[in-house]
N, C-alpha and C. Protein backbone atom coordinates (compact mmCIF):
# COMPACT_ATOMS: atom_id res chain seq x y z
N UNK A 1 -6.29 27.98 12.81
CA UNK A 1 -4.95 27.84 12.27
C UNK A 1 -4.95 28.32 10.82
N UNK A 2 -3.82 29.27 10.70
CA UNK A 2 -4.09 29.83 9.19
C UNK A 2 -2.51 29.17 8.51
N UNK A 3 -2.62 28.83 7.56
CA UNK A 3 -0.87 28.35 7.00
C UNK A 3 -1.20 29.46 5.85
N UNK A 4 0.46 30.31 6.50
CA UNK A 4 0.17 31.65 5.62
C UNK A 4 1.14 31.53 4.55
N UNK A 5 2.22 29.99 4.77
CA UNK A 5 2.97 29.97 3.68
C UNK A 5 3.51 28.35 3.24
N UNK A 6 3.52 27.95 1.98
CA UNK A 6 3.91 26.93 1.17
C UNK A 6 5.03 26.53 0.58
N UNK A 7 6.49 26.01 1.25
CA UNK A 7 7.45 26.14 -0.12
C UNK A 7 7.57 24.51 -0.37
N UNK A 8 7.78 24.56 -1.70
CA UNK A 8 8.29 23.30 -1.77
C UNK A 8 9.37 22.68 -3.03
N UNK A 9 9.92 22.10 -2.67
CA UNK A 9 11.43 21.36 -3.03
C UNK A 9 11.05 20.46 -3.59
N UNK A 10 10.98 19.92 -5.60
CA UNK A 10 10.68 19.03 -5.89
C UNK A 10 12.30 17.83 -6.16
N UNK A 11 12.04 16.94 -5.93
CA UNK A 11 13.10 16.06 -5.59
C UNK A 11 13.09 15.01 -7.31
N UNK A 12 14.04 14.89 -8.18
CA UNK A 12 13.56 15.22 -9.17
C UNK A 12 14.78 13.18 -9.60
N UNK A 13 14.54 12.30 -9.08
CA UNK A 13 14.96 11.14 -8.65
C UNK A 13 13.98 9.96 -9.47
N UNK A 14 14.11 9.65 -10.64
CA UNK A 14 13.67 8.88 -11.57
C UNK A 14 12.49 7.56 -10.62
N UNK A 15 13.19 6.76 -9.84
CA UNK A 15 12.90 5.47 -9.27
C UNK A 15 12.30 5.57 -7.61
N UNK A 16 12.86 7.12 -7.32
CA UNK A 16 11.92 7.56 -6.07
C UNK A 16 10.81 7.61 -5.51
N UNK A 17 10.60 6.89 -4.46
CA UNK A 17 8.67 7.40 -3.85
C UNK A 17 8.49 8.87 -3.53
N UNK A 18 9.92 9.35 -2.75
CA UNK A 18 9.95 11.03 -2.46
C UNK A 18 10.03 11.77 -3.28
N UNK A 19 8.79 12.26 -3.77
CA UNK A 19 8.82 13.41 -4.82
C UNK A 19 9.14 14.97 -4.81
N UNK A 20 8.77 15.03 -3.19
CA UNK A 20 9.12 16.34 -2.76
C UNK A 20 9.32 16.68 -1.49
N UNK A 21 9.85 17.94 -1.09
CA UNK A 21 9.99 17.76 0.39
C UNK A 21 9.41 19.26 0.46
N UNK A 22 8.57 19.80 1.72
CA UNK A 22 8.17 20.88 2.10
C UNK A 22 8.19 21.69 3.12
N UNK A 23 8.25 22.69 3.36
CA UNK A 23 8.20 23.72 4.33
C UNK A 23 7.18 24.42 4.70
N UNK A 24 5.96 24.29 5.83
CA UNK A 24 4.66 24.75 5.92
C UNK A 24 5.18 26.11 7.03
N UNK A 25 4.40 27.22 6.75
CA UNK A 25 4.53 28.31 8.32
C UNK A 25 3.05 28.63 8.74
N UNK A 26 2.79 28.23 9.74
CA UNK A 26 1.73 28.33 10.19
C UNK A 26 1.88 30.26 11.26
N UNK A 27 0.34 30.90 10.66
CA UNK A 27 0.25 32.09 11.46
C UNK A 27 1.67 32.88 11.51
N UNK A 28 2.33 32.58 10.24
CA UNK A 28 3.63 33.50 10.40
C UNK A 28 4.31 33.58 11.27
N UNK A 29 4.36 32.41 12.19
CA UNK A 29 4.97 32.52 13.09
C UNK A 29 5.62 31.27 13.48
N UNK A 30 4.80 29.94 12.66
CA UNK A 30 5.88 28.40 13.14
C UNK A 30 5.95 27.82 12.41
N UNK A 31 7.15 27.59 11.92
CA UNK A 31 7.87 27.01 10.45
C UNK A 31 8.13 25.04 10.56
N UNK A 32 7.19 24.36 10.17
CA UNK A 32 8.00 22.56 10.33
C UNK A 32 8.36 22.70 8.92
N UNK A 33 9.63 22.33 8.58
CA UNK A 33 10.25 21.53 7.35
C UNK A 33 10.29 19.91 7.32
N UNK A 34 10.86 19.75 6.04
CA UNK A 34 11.14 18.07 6.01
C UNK A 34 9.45 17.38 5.80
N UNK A 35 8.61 18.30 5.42
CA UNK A 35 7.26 17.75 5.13
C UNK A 35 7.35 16.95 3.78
N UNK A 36 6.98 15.30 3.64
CA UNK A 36 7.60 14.88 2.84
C UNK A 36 6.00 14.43 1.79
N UNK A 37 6.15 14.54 0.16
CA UNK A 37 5.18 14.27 -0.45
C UNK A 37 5.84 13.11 -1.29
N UNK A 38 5.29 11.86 -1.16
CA UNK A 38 5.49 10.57 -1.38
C UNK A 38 4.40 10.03 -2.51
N UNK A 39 5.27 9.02 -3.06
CA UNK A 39 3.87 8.16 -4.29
C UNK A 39 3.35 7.03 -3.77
N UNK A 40 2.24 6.93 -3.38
CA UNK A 40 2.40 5.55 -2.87
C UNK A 40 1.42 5.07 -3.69
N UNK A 41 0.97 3.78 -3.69
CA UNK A 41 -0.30 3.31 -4.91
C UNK A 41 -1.41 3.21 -5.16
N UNK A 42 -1.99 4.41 -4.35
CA UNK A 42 -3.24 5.38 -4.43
C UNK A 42 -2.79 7.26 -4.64
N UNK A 43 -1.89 7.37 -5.44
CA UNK A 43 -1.27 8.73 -5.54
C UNK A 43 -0.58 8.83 -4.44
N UNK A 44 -0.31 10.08 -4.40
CA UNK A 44 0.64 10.70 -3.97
C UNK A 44 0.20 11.29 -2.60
N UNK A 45 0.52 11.51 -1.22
CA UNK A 45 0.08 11.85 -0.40
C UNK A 45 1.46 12.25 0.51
N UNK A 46 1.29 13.45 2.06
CA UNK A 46 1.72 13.70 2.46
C UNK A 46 2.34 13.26 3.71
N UNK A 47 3.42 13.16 3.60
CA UNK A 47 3.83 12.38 5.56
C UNK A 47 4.47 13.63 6.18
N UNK A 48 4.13 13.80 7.23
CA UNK A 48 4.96 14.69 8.58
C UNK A 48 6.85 14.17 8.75
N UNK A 49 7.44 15.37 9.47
CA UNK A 49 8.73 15.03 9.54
C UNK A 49 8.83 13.80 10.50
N UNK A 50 9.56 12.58 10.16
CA UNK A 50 9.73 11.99 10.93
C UNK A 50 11.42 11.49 11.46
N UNK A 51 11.83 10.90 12.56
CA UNK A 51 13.01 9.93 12.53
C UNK A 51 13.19 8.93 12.71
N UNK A 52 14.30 8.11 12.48
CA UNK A 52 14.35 6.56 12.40
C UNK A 52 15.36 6.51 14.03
N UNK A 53 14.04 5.85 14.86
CA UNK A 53 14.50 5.14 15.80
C UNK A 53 15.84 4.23 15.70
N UNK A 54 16.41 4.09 16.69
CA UNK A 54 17.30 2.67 17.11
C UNK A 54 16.83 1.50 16.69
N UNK A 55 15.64 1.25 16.86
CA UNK A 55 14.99 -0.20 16.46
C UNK A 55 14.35 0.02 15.16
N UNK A 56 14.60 1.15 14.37
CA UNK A 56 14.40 0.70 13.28
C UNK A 56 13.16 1.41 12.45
N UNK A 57 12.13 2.01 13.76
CA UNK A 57 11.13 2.25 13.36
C UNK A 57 11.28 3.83 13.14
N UNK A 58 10.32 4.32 12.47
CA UNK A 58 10.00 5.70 12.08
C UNK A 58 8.63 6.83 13.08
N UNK A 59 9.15 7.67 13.83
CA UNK A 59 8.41 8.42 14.30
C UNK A 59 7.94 10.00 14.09
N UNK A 60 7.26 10.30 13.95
CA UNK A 60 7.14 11.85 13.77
C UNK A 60 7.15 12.56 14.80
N UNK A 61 8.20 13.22 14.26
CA UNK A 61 8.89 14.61 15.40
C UNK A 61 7.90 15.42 15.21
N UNK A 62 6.75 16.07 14.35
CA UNK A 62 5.72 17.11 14.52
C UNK A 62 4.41 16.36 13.88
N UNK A 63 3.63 16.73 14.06
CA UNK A 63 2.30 16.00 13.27
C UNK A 63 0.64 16.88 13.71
N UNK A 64 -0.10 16.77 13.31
CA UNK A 64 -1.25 17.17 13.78
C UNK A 64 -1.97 16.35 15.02
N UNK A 65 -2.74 17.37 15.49
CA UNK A 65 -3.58 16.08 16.45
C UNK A 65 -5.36 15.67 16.36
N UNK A 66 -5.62 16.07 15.14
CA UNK A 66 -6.95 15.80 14.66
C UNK A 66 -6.78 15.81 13.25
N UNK A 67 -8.09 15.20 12.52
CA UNK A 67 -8.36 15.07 11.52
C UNK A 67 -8.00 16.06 10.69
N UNK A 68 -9.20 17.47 11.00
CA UNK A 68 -9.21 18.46 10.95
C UNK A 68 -7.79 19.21 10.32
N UNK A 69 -7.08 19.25 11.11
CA UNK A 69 -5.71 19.79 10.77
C UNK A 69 -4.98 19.03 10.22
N UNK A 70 -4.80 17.79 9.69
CA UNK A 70 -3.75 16.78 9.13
C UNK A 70 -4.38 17.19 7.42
N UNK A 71 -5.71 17.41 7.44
CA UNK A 71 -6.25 17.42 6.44
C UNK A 71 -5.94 18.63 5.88
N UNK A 72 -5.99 20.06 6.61
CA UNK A 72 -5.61 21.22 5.87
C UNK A 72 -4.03 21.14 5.61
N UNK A 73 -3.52 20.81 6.38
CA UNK A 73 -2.00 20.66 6.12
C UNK A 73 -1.41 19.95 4.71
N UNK A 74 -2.62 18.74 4.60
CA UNK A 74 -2.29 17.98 3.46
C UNK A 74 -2.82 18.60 1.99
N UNK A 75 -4.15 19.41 2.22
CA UNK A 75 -4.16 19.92 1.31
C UNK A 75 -3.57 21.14 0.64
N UNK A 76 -2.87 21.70 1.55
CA UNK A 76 -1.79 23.43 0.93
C UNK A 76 -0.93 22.68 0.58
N UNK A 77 0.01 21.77 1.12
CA UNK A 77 1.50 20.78 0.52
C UNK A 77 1.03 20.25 -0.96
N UNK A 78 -0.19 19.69 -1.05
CA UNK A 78 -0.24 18.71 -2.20
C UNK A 78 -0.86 19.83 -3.55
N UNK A 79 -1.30 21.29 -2.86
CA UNK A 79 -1.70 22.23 -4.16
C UNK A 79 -0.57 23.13 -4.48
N UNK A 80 0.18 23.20 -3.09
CA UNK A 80 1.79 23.81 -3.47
C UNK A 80 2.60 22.92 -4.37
N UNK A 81 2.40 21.41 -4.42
CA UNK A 81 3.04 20.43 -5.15
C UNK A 81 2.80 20.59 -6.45
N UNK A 82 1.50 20.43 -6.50
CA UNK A 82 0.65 20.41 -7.89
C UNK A 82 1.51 21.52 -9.15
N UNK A 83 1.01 22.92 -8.14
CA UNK A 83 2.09 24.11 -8.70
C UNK A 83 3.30 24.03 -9.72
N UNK A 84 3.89 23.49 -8.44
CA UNK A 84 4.89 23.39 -9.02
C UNK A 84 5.74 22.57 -9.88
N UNK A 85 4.69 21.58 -10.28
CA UNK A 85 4.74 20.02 -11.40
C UNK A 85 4.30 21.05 -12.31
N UNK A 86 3.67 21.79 -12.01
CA UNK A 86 2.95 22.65 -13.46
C UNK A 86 4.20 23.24 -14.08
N UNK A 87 4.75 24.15 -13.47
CA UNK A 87 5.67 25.00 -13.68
C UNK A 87 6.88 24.32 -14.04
N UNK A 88 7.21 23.38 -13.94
CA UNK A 88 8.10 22.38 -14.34
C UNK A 88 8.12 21.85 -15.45
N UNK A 89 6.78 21.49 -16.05
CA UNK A 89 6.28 20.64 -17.02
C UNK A 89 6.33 21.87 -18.57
């Protein structure tokens, strides 16, 4: 799996956990949005698109299915993030 592209949307909300939201394309050919980069209280880390059930709960509509890949995914979102805190700052 190659992710040949990174965008990302910094969400710019004083009191927010959602810091950003992203768009990964894998092999130029399959686009998930709504990739969300959150603060939680070990930094900042990445969640998959998800929706809010009827009962309340939250599921992910796309996600990885190994380690392996949750991990490359998390690391292009969080150096595309990085980026662009730079460029901001």
């Amino acid at each position: 799996m190659n992710i040949s592209d990174v965008r990302v949307r910094l969400i710019k909300k004083e009191d927010s956990k959602l810091k950003a939201v992203a768009s990964i394309t894998i092999d130029e050919c399959f686009v998930i949005h709504d990739i969300k980069v959150l603060e939680g209280d070990k930094g900042v880390f990445v969640s998959m698109p998800s929706r809010k059930t009827p009962d309340g709960q939250y599921k992910d509509v796309a996600h990885p299915l190994n380690t392996e890949t949750r991990e490359s995914v998390s690391a292009a979102v969080l150096k595309a993030y990085e980026e662009e805190t730079k460029k901001e700052a």
